[in-house]
N, C-alpha and C. Protein backbone atom coordinates (compact mmCIF):
# COMPACT_ATOMS: atom_id res chain seq x y z
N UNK A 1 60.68 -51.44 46.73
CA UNK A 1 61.95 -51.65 47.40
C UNK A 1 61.72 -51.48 48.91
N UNK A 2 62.13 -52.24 49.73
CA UNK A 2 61.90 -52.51 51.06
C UNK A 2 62.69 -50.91 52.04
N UNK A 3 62.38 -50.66 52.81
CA UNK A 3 62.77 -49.36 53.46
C UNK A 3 64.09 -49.71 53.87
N UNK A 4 64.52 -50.60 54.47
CA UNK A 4 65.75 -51.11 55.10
C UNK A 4 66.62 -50.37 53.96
N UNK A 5 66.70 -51.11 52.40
CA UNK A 5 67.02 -50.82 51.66
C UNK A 5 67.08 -49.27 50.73
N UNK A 6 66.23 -48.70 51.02
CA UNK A 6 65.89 -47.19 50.79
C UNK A 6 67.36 -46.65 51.51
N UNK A 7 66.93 -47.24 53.05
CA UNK A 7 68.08 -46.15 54.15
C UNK A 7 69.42 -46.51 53.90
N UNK A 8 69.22 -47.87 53.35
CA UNK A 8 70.88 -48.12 52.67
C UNK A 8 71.68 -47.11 51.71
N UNK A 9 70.73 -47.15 50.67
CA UNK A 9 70.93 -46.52 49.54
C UNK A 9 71.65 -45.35 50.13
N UNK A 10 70.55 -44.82 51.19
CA UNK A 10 70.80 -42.93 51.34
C UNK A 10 72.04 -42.79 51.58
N UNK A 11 72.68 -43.80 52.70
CA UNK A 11 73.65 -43.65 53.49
C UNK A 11 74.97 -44.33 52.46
N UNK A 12 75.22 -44.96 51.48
CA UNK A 12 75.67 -44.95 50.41
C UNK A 12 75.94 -43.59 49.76
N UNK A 13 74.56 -43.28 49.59
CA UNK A 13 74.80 -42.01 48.48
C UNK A 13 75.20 -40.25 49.36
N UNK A 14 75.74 -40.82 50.37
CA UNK A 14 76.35 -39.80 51.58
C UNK A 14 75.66 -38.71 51.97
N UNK A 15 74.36 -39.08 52.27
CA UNK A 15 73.46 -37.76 52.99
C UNK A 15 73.71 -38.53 54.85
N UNK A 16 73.86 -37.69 55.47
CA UNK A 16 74.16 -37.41 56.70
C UNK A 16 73.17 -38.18 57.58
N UNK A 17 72.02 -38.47 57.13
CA UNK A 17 70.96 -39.23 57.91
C UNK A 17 69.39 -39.41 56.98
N UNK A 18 68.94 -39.88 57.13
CA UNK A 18 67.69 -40.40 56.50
C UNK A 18 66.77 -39.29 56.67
N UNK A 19 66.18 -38.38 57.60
CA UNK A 19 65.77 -36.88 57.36
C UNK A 19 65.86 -36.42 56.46
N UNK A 20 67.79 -35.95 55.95
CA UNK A 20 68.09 -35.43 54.77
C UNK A 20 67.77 -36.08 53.78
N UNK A 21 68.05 -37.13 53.70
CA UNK A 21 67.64 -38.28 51.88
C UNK A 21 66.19 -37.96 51.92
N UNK A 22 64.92 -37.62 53.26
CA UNK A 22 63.93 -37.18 52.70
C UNK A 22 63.73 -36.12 52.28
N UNK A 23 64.23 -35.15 52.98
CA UNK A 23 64.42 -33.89 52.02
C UNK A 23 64.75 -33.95 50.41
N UNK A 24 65.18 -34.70 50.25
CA UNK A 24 65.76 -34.54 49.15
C UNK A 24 64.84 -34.93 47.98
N UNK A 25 64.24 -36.32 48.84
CA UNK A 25 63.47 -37.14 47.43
C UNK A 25 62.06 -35.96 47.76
N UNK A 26 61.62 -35.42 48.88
CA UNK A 26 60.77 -34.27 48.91
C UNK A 26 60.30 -33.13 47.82
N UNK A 27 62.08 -32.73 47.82
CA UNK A 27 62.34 -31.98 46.29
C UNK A 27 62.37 -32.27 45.16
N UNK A 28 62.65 -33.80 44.87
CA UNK A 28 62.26 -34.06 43.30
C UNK A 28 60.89 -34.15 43.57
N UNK A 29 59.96 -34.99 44.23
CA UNK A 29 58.52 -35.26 44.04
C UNK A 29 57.87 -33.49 43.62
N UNK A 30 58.41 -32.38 44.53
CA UNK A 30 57.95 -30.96 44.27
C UNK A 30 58.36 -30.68 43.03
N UNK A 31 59.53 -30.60 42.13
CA UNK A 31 59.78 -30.48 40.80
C UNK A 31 58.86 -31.32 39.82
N UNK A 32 59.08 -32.48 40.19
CA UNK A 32 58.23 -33.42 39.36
C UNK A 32 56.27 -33.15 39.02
N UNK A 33 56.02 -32.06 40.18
CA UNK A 33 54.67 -32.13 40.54
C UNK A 33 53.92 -31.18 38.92
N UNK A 34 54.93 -30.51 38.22
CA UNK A 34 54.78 -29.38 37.53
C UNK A 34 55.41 -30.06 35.94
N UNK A 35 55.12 -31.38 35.71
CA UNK A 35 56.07 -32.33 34.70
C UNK A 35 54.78 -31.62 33.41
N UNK A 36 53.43 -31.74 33.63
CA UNK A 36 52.55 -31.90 32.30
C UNK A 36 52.67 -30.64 31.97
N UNK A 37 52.50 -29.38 32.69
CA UNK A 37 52.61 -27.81 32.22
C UNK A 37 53.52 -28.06 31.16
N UNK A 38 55.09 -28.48 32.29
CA UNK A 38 56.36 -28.00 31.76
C UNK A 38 56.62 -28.95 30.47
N UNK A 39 56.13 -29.79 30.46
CA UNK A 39 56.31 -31.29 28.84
C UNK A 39 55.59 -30.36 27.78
N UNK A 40 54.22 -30.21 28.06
CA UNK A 40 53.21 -29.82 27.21
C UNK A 40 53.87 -28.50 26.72
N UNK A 41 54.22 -27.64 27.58
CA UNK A 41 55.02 -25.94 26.44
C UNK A 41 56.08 -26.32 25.93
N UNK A 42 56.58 -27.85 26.37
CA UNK A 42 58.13 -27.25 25.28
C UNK A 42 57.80 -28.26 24.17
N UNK A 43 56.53 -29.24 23.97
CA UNK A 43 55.86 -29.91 22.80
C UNK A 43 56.44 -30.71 23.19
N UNK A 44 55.82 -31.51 23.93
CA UNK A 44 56.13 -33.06 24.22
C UNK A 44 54.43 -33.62 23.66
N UNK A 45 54.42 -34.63 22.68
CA UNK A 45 52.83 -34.83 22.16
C UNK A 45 52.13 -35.29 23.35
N UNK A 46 51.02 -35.07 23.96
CA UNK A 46 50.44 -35.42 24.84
C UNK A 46 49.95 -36.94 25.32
N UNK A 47 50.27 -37.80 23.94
CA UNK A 47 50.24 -39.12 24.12
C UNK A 47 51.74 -39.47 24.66
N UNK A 48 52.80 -38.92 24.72
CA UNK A 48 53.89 -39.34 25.25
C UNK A 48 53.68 -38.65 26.68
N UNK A 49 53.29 -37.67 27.03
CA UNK A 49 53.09 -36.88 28.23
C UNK A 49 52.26 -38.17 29.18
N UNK A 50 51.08 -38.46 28.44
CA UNK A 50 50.61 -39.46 29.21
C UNK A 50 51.03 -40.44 29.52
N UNK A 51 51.74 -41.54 28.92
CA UNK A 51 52.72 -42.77 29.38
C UNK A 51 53.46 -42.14 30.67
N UNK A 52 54.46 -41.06 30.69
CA UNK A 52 55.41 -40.42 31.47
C UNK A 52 54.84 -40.77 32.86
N UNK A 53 53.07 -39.59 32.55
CA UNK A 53 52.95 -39.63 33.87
C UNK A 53 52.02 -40.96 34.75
N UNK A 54 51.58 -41.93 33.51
CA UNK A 54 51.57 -43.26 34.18
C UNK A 54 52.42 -43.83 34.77
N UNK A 55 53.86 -43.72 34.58
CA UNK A 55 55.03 -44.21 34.92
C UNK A 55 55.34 -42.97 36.49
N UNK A 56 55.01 -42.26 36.20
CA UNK A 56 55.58 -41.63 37.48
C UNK A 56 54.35 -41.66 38.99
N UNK A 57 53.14 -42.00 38.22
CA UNK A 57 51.94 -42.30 38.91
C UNK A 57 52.53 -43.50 39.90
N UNK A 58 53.02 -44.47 38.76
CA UNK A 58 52.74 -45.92 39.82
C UNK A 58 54.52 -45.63 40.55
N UNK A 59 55.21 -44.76 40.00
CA UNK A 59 56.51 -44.90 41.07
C UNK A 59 56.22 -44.00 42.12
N UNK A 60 55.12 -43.11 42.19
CA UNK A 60 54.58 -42.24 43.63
C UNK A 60 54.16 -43.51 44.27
N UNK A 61 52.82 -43.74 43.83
CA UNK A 61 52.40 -44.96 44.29
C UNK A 61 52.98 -45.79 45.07
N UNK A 62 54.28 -46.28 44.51
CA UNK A 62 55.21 -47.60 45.09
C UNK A 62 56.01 -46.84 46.33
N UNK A 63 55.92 -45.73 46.42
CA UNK A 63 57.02 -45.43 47.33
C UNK A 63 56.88 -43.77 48.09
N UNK A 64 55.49 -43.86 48.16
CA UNK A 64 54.86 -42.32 48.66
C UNK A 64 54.97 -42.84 50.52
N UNK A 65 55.55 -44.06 50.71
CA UNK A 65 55.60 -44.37 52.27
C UNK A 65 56.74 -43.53 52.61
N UNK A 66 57.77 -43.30 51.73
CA UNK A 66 59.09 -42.81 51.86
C UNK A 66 59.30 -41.35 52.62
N UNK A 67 58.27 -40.61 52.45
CA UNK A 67 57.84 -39.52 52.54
C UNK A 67 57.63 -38.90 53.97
N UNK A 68 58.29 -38.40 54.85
CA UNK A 68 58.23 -37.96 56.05
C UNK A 68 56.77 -37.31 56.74
């Protein structure tokens, strides 16, 4: 998704300025960073753990420019 469009979104979704919307997506990427611990203790089978974090691999990937 093109950045223009990113800063749209933010300012849509009523954060005060594009700083804050990075803060924000900052804090999910930090929650998200702790996904295989937290899948794997509550029995998520590790073949589903792995798809997850292919999927969250290539959405870092696509959009780690976002990132202040």
């Amino acid at each position: 998704m093109a950045f223009k469009a990113i800063q749209k979104l933010a300012t849509t979704a009523s954060f005060a300025n594009w700083h804050q919307a990075q803060q924000a997506i900052e804090e999910i990427v930090d929650s998200l960073s702790g996904f295989r611990d937290v899948a794997l203790f509550l029995g998520v089978k590790p073949d589903t753990v792995r798809l997850i974090e292919k999927q969250l691999d290539t959405c870092w990937q696509d959009n780690k420019g976002l990132l202040g």
